[in-house]
N, C-alpha and C. Protein backbone atom coordinates (compact mmCIF):
# COMPACT_ATOMS: atom_id res chain seq x y z
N UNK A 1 -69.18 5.54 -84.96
CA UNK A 1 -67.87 5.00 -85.23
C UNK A 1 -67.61 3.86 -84.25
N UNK A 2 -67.53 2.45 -84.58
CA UNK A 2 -66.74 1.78 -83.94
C UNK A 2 -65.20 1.62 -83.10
N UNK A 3 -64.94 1.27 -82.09
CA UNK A 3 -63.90 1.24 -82.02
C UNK A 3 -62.55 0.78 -82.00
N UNK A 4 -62.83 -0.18 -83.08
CA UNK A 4 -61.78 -0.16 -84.07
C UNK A 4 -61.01 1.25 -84.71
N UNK A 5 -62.37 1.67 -85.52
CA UNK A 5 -61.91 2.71 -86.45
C UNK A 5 -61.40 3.97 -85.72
N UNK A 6 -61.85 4.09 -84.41
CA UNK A 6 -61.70 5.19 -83.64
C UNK A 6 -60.42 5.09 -83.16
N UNK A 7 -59.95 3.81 -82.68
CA UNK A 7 -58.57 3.58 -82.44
C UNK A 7 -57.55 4.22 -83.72
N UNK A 8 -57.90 3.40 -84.63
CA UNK A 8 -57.08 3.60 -85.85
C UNK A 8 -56.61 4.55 -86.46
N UNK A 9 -58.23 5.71 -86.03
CA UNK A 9 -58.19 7.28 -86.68
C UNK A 9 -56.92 7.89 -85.26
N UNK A 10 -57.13 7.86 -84.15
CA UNK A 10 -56.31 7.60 -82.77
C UNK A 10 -55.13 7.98 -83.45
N UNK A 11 -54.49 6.82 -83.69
CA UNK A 11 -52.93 6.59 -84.05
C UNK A 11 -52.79 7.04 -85.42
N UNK A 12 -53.53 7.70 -86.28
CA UNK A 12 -53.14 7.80 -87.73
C UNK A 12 -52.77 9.26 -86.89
N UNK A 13 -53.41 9.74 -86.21
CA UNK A 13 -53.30 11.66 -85.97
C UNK A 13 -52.50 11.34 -85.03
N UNK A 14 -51.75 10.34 -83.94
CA UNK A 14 -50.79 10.56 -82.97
C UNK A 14 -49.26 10.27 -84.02
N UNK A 15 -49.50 9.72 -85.43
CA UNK A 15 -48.78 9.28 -86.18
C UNK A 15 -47.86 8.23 -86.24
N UNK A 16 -48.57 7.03 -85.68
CA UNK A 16 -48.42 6.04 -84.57
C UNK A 16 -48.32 4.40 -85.31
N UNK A 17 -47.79 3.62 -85.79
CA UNK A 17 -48.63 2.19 -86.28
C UNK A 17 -49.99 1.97 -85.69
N UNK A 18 -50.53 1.49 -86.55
CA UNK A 18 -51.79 0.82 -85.85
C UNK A 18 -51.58 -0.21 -84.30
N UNK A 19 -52.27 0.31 -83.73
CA UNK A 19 -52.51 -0.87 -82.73
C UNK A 19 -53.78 -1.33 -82.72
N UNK A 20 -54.14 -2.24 -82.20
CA UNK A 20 -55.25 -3.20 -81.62
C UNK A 20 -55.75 -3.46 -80.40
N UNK A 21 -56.89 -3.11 -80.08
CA UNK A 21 -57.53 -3.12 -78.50
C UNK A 21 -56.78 -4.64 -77.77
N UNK A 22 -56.85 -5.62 -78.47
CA UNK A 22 -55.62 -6.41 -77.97
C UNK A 22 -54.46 -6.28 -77.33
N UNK A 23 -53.83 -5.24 -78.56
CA UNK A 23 -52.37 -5.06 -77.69
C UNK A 23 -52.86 -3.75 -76.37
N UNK A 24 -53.94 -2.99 -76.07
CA UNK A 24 -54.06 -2.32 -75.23
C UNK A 24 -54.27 -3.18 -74.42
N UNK A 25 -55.22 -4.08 -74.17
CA UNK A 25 -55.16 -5.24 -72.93
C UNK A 25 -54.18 -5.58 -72.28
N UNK A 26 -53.51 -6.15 -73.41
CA UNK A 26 -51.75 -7.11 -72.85
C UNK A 26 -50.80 -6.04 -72.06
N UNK A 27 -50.85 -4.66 -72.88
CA UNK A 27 -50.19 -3.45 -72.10
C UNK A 27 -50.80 -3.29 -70.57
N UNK A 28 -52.17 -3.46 -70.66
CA UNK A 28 -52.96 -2.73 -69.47
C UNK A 28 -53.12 -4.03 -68.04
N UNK A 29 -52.75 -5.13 -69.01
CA UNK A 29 -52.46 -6.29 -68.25
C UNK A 29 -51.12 -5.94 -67.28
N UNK A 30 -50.26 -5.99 -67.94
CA UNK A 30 -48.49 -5.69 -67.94
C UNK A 30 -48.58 -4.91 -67.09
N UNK A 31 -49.35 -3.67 -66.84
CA UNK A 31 -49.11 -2.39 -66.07
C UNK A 31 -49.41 -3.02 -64.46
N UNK A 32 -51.05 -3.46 -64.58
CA UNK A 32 -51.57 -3.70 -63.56
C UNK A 32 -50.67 -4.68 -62.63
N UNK A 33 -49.88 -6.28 -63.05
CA UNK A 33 -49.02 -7.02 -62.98
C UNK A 33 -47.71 -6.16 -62.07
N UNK A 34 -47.33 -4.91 -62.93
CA UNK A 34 -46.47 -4.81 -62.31
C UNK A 34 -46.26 -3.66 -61.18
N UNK A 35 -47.65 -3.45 -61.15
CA UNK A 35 -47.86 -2.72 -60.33
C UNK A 35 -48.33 -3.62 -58.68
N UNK A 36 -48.40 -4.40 -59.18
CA UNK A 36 -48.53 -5.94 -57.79
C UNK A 36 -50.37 -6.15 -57.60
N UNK A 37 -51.03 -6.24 -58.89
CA UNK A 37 -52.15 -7.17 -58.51
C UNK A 37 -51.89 -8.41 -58.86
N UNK A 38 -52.36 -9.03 -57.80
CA UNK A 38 -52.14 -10.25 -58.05
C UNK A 38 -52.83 -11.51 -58.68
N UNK A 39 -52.39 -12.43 -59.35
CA UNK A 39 -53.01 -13.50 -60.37
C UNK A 39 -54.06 -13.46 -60.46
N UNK A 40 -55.03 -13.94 -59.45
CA UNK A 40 -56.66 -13.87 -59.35
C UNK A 40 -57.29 -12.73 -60.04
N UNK A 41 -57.12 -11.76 -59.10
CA UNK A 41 -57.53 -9.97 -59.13
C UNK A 41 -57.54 -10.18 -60.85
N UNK A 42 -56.50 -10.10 -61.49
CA UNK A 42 -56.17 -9.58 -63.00
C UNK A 42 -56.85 -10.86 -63.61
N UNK A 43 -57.13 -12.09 -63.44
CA UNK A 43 -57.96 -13.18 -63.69
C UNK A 43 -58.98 -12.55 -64.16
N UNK A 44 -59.83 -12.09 -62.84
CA UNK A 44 -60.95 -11.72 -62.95
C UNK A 44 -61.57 -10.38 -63.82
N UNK A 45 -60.84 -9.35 -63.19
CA UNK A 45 -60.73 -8.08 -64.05
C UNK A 45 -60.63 -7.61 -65.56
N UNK A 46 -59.51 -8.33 -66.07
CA UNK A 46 -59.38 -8.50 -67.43
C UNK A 46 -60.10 -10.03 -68.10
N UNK A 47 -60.78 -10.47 -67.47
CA UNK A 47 -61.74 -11.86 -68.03
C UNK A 47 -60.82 -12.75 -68.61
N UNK A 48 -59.30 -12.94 -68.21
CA UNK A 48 -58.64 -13.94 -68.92
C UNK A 48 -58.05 -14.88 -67.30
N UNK A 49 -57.82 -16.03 -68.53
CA UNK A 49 -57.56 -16.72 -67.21
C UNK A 49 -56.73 -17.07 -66.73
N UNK A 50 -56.08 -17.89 -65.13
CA UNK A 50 -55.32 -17.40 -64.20
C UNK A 50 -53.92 -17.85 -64.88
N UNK A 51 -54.29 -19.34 -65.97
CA UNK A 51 -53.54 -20.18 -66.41
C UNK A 51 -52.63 -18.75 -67.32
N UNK A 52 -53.59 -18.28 -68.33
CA UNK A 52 -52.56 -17.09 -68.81
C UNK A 52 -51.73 -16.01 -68.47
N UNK A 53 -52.52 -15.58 -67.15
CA UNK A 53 -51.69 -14.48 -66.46
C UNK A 53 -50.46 -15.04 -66.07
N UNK A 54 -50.28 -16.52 -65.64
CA UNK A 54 -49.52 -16.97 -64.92
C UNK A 54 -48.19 -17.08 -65.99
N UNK A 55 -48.78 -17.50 -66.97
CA UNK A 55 -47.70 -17.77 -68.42
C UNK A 55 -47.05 -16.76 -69.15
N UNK A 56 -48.22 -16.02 -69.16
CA UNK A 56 -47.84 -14.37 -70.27
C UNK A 56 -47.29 -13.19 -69.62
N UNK A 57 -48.16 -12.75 -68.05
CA UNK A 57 -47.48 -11.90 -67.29
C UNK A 57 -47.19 -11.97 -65.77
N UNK A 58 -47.36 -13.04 -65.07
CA UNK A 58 -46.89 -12.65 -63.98
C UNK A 58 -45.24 -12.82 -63.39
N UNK A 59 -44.22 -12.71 -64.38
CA UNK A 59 -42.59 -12.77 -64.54
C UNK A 59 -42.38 -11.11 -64.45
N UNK A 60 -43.77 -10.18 -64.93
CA UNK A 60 -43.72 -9.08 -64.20
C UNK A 60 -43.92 -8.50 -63.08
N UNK A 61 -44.24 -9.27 -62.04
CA UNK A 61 -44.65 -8.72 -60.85
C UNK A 61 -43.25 -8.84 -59.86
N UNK A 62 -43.15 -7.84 -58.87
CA UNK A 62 -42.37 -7.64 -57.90
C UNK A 62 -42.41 -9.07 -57.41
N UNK A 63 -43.23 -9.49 -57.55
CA UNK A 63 -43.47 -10.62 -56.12
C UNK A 63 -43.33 -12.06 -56.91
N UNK A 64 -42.73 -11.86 -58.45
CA UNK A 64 -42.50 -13.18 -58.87
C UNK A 64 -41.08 -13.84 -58.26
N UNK A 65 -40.89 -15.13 -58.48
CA UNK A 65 -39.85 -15.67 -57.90
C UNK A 65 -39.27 -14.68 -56.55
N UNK A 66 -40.02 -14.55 -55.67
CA UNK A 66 -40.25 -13.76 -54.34
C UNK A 66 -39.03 -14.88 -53.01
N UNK A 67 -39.71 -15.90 -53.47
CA UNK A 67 -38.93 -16.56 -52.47
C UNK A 67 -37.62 -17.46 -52.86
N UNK A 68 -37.45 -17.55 -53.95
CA UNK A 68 -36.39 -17.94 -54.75
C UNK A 68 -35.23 -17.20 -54.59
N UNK A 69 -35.71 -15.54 -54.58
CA UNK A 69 -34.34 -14.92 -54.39
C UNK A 69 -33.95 -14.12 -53.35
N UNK A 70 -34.63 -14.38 -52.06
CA UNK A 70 -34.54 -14.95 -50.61
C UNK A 70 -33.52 -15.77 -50.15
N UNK A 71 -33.83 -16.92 -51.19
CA UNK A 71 -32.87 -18.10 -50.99
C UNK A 71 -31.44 -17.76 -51.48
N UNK A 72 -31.47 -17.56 -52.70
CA UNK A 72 -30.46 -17.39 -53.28
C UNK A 72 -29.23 -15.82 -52.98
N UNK A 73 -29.84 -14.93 -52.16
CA UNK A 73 -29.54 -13.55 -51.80
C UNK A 73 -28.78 -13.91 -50.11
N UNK A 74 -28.90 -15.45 -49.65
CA UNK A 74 -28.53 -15.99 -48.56
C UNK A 74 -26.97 -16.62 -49.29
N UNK A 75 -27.00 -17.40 -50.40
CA UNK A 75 -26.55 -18.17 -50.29
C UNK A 75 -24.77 -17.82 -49.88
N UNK A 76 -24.61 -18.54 -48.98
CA UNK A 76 -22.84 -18.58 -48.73
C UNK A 76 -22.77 -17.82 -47.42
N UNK A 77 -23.88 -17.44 -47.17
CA UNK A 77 -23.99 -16.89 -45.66
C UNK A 77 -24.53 -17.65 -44.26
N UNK A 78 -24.76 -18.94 -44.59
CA UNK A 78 -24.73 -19.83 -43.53
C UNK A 78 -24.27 -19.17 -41.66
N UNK A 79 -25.26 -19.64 -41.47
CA UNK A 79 -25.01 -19.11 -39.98
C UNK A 79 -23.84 -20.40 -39.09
């Protein structure tokens, strides 16, 4: 059995829509992201590249706009 079909048989008995080893990636992407690996790491790991992680998931990581809201978590508090 391929696994396609193994997926498919998967979700027909969890009683599930079909999914696609695709959308398990993008999920398993998402997880790792927000669990704080960072751009490279998930680059490499999942074989896609840094340009996509950067576009598709890294708005999930703790550590996105990190220093942006630093700035902004100051503002009006001037010393």
């Amino acid at each position: 059995m391929d696994m396609g079909k193994a997926l498919e048989a998967a979700c027909e008995r969890a009683g599930i829509k079909r999914i696609t080893p695709h959308t398990l990636k993008h999920t398993a992407i998402t997880l790792a992201i927000q669990d704080g690996m960072e751009i490279a790491a998930a680059a490499e790991y999942f074989s896609t590249s840094v340009a996509t992680i950067e576009s598709y998931y890294w708005h999930h990581s703790p550590k996105h706009q990190e220093s942006q809201k630093t700035i902004m978590s100051g503002l009006g508090k001037r010393r």
